[in-house]
Every structure is written in structure tokens, then in C-alpha cells.
PDB file of N, CA and C in Angstrom:
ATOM      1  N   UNK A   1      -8.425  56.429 -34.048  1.00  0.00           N
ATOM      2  CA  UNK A   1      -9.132  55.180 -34.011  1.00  0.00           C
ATOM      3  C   UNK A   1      -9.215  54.632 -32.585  1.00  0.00           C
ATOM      4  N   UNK A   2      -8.284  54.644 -31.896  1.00  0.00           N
ATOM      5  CA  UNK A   2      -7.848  53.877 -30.293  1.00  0.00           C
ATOM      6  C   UNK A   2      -9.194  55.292 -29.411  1.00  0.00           C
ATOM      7  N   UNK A   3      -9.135  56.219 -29.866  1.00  0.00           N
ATOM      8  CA  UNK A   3     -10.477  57.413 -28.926  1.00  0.00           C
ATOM      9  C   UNK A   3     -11.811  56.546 -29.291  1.00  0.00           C
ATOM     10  N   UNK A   4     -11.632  56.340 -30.910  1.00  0.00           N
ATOM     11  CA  UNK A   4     -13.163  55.444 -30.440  1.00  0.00           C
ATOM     12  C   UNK A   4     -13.648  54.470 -30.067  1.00  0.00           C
ATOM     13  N   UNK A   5     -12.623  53.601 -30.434  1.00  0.00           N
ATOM     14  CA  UNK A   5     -12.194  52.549 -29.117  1.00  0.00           C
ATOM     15  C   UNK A   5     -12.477  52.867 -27.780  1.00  0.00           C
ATOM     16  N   UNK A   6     -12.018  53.566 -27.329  1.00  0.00           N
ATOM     17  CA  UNK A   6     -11.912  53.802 -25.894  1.00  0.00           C
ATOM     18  C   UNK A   6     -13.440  54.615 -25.104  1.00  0.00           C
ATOM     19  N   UNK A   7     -13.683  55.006 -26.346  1.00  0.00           N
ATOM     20  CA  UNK A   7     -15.145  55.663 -26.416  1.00  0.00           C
ATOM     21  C   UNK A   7     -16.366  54.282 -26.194  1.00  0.00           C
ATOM     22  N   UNK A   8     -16.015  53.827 -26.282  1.00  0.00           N
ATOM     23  CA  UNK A   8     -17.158  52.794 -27.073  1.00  0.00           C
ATOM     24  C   UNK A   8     -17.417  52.174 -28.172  1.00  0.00           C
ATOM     25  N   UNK A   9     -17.141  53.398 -29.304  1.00  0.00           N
ATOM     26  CA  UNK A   9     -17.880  53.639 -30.715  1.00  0.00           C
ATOM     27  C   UNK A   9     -17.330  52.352 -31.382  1.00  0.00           C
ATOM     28  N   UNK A  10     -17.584  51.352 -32.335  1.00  0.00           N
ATOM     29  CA  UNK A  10     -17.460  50.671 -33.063  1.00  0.00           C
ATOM     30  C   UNK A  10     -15.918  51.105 -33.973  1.00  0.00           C
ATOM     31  N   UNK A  11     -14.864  50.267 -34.240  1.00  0.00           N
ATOM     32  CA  UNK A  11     -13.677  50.445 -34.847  1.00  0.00           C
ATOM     33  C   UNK A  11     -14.097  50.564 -36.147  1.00  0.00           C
ATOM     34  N   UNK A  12     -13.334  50.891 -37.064  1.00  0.00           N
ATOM     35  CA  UNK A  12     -13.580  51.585 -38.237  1.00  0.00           C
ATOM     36  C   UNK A  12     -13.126  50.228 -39.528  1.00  0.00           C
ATOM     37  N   UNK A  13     -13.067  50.603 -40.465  1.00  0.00           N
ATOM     38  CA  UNK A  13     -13.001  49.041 -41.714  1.00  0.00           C
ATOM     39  C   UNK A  13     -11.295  49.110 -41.552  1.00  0.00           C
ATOM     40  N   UNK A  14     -10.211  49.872 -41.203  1.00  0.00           N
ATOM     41  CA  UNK A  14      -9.443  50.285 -41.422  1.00  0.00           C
ATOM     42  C   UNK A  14      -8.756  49.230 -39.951  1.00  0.00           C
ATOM     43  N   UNK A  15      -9.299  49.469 -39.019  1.00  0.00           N
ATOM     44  CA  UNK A  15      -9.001  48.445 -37.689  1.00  0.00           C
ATOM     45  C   UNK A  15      -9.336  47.227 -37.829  1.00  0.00           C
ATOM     46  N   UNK A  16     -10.480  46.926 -38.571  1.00  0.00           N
ATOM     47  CA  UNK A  16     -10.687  45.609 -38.845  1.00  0.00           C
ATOM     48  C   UNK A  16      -9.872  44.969 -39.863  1.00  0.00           C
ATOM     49  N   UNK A  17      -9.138  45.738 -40.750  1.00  0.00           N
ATOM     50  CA  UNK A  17      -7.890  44.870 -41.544  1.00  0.00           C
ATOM     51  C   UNK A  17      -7.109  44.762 -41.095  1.00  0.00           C
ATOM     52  N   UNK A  18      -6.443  45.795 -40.145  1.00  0.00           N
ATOM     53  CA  UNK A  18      -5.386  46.031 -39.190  1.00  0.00           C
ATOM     54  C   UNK A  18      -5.137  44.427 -38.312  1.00  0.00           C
ATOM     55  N   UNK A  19      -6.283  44.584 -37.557  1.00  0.00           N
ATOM     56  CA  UNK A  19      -6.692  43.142 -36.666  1.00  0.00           C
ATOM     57  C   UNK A  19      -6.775  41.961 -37.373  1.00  0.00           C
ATOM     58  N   UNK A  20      -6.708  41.885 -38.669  1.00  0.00           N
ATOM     59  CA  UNK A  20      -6.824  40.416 -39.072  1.00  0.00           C
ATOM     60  C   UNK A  20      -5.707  39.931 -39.655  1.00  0.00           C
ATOM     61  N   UNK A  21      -4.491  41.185 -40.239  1.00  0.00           N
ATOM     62  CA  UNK A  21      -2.773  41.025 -40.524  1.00  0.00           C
ATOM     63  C   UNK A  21      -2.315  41.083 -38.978  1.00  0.00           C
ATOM     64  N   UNK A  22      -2.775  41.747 -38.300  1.00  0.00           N
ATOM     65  CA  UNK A  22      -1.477  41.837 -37.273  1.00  0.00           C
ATOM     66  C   UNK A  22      -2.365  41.344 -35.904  1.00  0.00           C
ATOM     67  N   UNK A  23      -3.624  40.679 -35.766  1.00  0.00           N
ATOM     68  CA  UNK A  23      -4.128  40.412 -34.564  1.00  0.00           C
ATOM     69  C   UNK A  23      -3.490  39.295 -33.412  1.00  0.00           C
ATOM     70  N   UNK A  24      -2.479  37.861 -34.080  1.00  0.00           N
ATOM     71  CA  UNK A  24      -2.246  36.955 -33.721  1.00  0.00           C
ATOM     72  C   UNK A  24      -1.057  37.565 -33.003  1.00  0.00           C
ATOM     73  N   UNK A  25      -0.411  38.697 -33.803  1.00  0.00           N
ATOM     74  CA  UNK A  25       0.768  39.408 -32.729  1.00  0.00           C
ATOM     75  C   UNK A  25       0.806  39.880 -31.523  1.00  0.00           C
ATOM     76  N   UNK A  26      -0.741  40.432 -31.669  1.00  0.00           N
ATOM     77  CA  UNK A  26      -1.254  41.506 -30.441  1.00  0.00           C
ATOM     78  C   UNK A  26      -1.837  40.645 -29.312  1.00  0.00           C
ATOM     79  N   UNK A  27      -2.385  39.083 -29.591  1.00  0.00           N
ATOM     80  CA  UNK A  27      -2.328  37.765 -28.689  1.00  0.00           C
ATOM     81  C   UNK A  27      -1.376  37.576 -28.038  1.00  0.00           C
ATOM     82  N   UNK A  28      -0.112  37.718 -28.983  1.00  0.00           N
ATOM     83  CA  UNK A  28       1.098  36.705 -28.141  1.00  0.00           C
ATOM     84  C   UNK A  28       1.563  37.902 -27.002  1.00  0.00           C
ATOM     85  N   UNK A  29       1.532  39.397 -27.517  1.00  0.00           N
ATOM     86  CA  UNK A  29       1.624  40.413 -26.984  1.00  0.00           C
ATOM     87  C   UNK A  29       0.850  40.357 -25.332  1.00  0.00           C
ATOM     88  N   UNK A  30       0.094  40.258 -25.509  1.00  0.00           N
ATOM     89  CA  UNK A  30      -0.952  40.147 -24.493  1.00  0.00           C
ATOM     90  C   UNK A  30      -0.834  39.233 -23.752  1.00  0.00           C
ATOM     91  N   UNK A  31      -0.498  37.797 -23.830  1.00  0.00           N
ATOM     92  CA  UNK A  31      -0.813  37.144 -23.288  1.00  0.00           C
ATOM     93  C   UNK A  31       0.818  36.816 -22.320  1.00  0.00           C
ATOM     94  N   UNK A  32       1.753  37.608 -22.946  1.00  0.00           N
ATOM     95  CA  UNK A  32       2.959  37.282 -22.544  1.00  0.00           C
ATOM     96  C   UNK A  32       3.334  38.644 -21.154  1.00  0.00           C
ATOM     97  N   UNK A  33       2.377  39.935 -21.529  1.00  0.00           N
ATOM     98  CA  UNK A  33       2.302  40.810 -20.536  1.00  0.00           C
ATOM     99  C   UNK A  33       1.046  40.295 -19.247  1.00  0.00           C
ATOM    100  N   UNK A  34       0.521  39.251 -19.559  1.00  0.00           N
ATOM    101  CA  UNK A  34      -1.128  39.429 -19.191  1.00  0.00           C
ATOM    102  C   UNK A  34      -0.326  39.209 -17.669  1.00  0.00           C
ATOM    103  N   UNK A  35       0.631  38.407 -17.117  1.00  0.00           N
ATOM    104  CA  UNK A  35       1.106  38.292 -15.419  1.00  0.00           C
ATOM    105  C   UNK A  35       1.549  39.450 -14.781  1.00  0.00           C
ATOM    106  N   UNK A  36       2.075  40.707 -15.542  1.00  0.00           N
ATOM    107  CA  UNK A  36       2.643  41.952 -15.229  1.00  0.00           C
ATOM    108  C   UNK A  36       1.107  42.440 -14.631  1.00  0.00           C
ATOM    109  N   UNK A  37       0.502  43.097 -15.498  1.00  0.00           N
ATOM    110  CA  UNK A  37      -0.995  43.377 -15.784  1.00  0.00           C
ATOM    111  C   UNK A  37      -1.709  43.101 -14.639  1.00  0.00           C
ATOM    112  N   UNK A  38      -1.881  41.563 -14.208  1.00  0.00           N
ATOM    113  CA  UNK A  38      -2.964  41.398 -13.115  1.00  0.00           C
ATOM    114  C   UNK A  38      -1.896  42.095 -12.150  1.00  0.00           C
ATOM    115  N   UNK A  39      -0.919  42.031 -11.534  1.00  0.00           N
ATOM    116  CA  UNK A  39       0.062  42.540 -10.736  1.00  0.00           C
ATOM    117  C   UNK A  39       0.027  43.892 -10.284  1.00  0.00           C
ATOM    118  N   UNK A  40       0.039  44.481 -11.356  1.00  0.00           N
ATOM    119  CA  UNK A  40      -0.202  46.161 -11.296  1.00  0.00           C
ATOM    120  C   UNK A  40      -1.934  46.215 -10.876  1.00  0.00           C
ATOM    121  N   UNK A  41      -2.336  45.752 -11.558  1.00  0.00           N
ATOM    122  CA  UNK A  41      -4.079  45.525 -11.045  1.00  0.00           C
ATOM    123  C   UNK A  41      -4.100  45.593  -9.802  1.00  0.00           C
ATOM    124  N   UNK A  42      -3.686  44.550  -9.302  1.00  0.00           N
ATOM    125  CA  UNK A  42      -3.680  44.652  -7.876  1.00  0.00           C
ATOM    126  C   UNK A  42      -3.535  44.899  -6.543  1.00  0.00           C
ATOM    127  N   UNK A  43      -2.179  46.188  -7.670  1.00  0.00           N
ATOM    128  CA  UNK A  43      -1.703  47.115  -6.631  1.00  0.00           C
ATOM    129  C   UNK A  43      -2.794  47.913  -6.494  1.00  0.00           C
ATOM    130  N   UNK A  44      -3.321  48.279  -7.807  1.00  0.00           N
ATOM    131  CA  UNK A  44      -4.070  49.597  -7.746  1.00  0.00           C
ATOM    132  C   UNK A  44      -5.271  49.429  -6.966  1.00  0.00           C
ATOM    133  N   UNK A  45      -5.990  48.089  -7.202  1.00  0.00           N
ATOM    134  CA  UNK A  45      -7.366  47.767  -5.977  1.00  0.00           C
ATOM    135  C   UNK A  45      -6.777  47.729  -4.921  1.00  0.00           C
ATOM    136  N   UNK A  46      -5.669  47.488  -4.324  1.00  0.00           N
ATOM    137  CA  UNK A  46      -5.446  46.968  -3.090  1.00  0.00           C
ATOM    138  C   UNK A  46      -4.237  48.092  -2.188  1.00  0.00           C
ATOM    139  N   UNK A  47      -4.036  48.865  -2.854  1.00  0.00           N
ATOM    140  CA  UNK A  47      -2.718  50.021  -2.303  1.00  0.00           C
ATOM    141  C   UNK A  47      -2.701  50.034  -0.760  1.00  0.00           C
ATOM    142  N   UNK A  48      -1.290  50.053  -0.193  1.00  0.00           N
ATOM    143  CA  UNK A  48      -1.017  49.792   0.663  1.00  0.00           C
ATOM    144  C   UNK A  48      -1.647  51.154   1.555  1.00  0.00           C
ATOM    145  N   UNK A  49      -1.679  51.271   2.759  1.00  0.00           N
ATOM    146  CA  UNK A  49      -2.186  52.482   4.220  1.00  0.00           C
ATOM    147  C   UNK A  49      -1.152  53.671   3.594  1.00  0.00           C
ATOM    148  N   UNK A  50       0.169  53.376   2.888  1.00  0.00           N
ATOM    149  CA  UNK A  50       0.880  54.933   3.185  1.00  0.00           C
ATOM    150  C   UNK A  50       0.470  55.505   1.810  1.00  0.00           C
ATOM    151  N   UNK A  51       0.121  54.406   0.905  1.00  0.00           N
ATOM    152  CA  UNK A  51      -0.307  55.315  -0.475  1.00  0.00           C
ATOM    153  C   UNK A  51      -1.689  56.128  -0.315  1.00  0.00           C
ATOM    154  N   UNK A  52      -2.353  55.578   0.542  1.00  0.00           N
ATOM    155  CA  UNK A  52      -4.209  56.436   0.530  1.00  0.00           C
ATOM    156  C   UNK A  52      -3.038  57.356   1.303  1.00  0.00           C
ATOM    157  N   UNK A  53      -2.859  57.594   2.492  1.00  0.00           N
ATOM    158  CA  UNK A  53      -2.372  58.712   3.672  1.00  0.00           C
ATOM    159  C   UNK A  53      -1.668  59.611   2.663  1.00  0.00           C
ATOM    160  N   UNK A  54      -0.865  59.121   1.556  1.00  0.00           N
ATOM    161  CA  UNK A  54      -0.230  59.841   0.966  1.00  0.00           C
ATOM    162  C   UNK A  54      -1.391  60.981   0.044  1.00  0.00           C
ATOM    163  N   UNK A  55      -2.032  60.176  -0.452  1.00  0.00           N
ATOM    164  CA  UNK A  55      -3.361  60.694  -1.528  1.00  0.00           C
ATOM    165  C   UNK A  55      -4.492  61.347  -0.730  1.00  0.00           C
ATOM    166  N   UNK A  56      -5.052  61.092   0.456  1.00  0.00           N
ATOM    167  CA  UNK A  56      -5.747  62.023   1.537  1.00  0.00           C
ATOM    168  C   UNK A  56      -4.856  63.276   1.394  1.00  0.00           C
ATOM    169  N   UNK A  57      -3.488  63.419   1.542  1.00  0.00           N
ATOM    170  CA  UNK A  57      -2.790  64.505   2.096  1.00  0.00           C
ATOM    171  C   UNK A  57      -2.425  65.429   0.806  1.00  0.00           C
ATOM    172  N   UNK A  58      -2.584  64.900  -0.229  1.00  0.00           N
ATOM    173  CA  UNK A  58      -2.321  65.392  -1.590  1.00  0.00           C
ATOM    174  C   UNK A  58      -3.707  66.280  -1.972  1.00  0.00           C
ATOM    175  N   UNK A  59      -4.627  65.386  -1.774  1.00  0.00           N
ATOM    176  CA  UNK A  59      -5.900  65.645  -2.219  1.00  0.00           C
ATOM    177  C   UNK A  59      -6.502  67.471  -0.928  1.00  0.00           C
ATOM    178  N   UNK A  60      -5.955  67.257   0.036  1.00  0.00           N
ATOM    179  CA  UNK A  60      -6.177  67.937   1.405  1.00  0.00           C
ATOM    180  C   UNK A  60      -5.702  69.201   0.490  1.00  0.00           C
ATOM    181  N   UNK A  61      -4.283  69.238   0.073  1.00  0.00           N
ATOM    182  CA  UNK A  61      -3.142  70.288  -0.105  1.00  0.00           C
ATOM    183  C   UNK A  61      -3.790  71.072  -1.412  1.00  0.00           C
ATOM    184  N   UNK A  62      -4.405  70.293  -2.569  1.00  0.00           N
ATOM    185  CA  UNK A  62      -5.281  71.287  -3.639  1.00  0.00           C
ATOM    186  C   UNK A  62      -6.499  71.083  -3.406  1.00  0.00           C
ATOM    187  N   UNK A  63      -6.751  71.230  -2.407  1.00  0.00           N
ATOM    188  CA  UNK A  63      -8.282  71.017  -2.101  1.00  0.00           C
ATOM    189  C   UNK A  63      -9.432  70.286  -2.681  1.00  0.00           C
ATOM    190  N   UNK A  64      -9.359  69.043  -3.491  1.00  0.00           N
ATOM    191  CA  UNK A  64     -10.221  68.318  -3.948  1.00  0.00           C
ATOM    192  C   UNK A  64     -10.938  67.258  -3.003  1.00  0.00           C
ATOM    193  N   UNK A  65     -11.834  67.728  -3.286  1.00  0.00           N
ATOM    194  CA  UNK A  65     -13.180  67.204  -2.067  1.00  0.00           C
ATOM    195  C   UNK A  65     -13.697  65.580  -2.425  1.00  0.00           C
ATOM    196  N   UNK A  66     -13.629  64.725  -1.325  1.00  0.00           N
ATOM    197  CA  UNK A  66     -14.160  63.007  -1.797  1.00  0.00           C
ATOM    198  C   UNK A  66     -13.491  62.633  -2.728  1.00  0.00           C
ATOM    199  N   UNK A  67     -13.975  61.551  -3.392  1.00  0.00           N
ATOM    200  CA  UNK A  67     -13.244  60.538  -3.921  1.00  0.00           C
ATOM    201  C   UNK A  67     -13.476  61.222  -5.314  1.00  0.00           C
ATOM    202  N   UNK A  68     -12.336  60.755  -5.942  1.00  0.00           N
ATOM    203  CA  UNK A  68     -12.595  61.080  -7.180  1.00  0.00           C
ATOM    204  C   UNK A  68     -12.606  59.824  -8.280  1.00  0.00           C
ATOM    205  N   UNK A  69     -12.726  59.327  -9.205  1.00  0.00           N
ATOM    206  CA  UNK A  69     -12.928  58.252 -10.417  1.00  0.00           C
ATOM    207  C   UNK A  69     -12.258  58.536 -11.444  1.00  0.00           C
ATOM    208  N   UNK A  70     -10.985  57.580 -11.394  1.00  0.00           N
ATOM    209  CA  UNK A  70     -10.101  57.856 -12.748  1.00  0.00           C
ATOM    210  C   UNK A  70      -9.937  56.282 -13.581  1.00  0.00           C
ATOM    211  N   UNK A  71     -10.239  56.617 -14.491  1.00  0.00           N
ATOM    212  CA  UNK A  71     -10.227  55.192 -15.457  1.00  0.00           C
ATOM    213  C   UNK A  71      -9.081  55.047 -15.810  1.00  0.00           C
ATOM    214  N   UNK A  72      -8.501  53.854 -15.556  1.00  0.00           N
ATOM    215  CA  UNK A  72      -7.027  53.392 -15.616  1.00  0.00           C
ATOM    216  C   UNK A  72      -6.898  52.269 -16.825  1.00  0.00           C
ATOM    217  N   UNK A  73      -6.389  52.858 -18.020  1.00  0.00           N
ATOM    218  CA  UNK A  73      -6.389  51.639 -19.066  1.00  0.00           C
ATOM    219  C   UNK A  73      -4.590  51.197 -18.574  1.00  0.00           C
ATOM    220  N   UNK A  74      -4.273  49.704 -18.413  1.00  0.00           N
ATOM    221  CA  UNK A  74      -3.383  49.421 -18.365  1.00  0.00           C
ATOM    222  C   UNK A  74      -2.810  48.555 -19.625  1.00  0.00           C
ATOM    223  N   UNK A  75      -1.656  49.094 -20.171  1.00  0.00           N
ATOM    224  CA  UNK A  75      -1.330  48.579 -21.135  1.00  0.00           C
ATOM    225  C   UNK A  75       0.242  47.678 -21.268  1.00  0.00           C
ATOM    226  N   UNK A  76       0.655  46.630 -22.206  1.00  0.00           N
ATOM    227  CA  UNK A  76       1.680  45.776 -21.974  1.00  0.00           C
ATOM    228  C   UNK A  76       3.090  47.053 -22.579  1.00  0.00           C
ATOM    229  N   UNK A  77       4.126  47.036 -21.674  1.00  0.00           N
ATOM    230  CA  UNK A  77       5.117  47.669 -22.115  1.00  0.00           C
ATOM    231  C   UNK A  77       6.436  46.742 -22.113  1.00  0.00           C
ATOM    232  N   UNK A  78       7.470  47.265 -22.250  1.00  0.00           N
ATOM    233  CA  UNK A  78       8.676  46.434 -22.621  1.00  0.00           C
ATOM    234  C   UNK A  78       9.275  45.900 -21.591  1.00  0.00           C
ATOM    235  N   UNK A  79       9.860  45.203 -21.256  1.00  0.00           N
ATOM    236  CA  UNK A  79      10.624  44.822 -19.931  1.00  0.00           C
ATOM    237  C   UNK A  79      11.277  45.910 -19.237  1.00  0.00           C
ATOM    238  N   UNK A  80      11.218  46.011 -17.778  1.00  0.00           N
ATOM    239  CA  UNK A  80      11.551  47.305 -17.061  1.00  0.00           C
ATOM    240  C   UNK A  80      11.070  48.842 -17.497  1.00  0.00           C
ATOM    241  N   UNK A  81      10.397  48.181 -18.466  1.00  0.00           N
ATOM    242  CA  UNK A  81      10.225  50.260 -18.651  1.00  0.00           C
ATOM    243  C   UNK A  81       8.550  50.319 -17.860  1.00  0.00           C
ATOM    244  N   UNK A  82       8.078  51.654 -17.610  1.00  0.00           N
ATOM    245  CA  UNK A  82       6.962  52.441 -17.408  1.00  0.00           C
ATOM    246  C   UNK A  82       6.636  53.498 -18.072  1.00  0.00           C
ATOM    247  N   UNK A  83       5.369  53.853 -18.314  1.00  0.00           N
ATOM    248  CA  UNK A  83       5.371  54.977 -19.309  1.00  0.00           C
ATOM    249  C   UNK A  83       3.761  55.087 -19.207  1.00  0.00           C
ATOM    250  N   UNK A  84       3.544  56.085 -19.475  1.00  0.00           N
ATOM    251  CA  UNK A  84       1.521  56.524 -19.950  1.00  0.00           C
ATOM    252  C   UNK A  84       1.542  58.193 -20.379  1.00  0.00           C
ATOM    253  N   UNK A  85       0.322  58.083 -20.469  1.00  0.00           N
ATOM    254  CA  UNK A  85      -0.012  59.374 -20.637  1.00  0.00           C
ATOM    255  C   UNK A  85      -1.768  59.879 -19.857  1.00  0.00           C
ATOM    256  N   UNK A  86      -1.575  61.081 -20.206  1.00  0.00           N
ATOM    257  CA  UNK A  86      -2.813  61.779 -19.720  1.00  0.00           C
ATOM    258  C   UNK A  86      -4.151  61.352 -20.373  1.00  0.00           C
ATOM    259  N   UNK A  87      -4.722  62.652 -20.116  1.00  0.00           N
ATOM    260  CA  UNK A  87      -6.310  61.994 -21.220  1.00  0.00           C
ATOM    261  C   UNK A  87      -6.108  62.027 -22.600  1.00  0.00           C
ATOM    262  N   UNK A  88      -5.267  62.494 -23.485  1.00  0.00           N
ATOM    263  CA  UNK A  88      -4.867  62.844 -24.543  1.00  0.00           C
ATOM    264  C   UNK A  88      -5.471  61.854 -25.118  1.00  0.00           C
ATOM    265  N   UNK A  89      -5.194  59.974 -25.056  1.00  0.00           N
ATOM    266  CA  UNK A  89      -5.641  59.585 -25.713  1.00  0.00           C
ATOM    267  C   UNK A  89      -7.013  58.626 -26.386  1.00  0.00           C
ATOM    268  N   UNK A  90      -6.968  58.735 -24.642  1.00  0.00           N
ATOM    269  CA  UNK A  90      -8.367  58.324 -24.133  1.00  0.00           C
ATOM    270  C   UNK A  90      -9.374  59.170 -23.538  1.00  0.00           C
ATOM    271  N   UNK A  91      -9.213  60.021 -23.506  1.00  0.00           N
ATOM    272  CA  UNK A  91     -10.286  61.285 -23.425  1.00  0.00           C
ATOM    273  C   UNK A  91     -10.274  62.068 -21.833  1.00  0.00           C
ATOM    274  N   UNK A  92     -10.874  62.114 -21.337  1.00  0.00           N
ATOM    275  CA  UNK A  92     -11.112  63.448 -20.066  1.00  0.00           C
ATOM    276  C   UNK A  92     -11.750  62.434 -18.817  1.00  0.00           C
ATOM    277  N   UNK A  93     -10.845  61.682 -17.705  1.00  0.00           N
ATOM    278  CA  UNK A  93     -10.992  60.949 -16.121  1.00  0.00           C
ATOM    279  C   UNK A  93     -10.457  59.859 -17.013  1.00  0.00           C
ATOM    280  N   UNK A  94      -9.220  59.834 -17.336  1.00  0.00           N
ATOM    281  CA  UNK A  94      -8.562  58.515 -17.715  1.00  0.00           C
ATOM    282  C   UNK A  94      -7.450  58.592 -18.012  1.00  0.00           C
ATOM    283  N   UNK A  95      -6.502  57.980 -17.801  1.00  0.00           N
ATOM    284  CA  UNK A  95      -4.991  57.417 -18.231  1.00  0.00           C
ATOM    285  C   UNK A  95      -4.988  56.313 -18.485  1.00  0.00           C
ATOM    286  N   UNK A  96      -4.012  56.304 -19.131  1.00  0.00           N
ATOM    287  CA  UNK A  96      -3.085  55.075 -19.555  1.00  0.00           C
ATOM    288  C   UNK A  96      -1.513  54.345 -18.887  1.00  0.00           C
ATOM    289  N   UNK A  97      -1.384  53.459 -18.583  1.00  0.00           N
ATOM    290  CA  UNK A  97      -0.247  52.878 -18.012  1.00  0.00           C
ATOM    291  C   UNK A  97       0.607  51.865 -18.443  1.00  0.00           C
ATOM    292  N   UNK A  98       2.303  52.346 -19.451  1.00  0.00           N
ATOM    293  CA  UNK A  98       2.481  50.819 -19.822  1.00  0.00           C
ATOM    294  C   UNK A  98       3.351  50.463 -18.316  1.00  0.00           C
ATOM    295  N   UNK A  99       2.721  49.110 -18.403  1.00  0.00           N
ATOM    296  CA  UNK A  99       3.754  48.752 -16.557  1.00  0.00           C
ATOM    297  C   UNK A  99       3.641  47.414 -16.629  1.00  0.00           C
ATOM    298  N   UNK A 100       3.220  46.488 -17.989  1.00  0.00           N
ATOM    299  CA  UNK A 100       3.635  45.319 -17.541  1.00  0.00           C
ATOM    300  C   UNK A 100       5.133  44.915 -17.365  1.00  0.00           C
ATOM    301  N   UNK A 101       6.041  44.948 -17.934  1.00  0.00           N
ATOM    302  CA  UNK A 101       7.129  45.110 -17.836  1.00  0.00           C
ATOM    303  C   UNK A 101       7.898  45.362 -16.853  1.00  0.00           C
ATOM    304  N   UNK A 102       7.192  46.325 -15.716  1.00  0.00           N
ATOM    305  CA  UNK A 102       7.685  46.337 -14.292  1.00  0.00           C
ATOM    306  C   UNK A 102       7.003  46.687 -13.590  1.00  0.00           C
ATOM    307  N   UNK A 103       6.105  45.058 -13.132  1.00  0.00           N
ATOM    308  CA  UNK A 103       5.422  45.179 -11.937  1.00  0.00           C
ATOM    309  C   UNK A 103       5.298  45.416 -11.241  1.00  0.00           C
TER     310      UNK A 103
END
């Protein structure tokens, strides 16, 4: 359900009951990670001179040419932890990141 989500595609009757028992949770959820969230955001627009030098020199070493475009879903995680995954669940030029929890 969260692929077609992430797809675009319209959620299914099954998400829409989901969201109307458990949606007010996934508010307080959200809104209590939402300061972590812009934080990490802003690392990622704004990364400091040694992280590109680091990623030029990475990118140099397997030879991937220009910039590349990776879609970054950031998601609320528990206090101090970090965690994501690959495209697995969001499909192929995307990850996932839980990092509100430690900004």
C-alpha cells in the first residue's frame, strides 16, 4: 500500500479505514517529530564543503559521472535512533530516513 503511495497511485479502501481509526495518532506523531524533520532537511539542502568533497571523491572512486537525483522520504523515528532503507520500499532513486529522533 505505502509503494502506491509513494507512487502516486490513489490509497486503497483498506488505507482509508486505516486513516480514519488511527489518523489522529499519525498527527500527534508527526507533529511531535515535525522539529527533528525540518533539521535533517536542512542538513541535506545545505551540507557542509567536507560532505560534497567527501561525495565528489566517492563519486570520482566508482566512477559516476554529474549529479545524480535521489528522492529522500524522511520519516519520524524514536528518540536517538536512525534507521532507513533502500528502494525496497519506495521503489528505484529513493530512500527512506527515520532521523527525527536524532537530528
Amino acid at each position: 500500500m505505502m509503494r502506491r503511495i509513494a507512487r502516486g497511485l490513489p490509497p486503497d479502501d483498506a488505507w482509508a479505514e486505516a486513516d480514519q481509526i488511527l489518523g489522529h495518532r499519525a498527527d500527534h506523531i508527526l507533529d511531535a517529530a515535525e522539529e527533528g524533520l525540518k533539521a535533517v532537511l536542512k542538513r541535506l539542502q545545505e551540507p557542509p564543503g567536507w560532505f560534497r568533497e567527501m561525495n565528489r571523491r566517492v563519486d570520482a572512486l566508482f566512477g559516476i559521472p554529474g549529479e545524480q537525483v535521489l528522492k529522500v522520504w524522511l520519516l519520524p523515528s524514536a528518540q536517538g535512533w536512525t534507521g532507513g532503507t533502500g528502494s525496497m520500499l519506495v521503489g528505484e532513486g529513493a530512500i527512506t530516513l527515520e532521523c527525527s529522533g536524532n537530528p
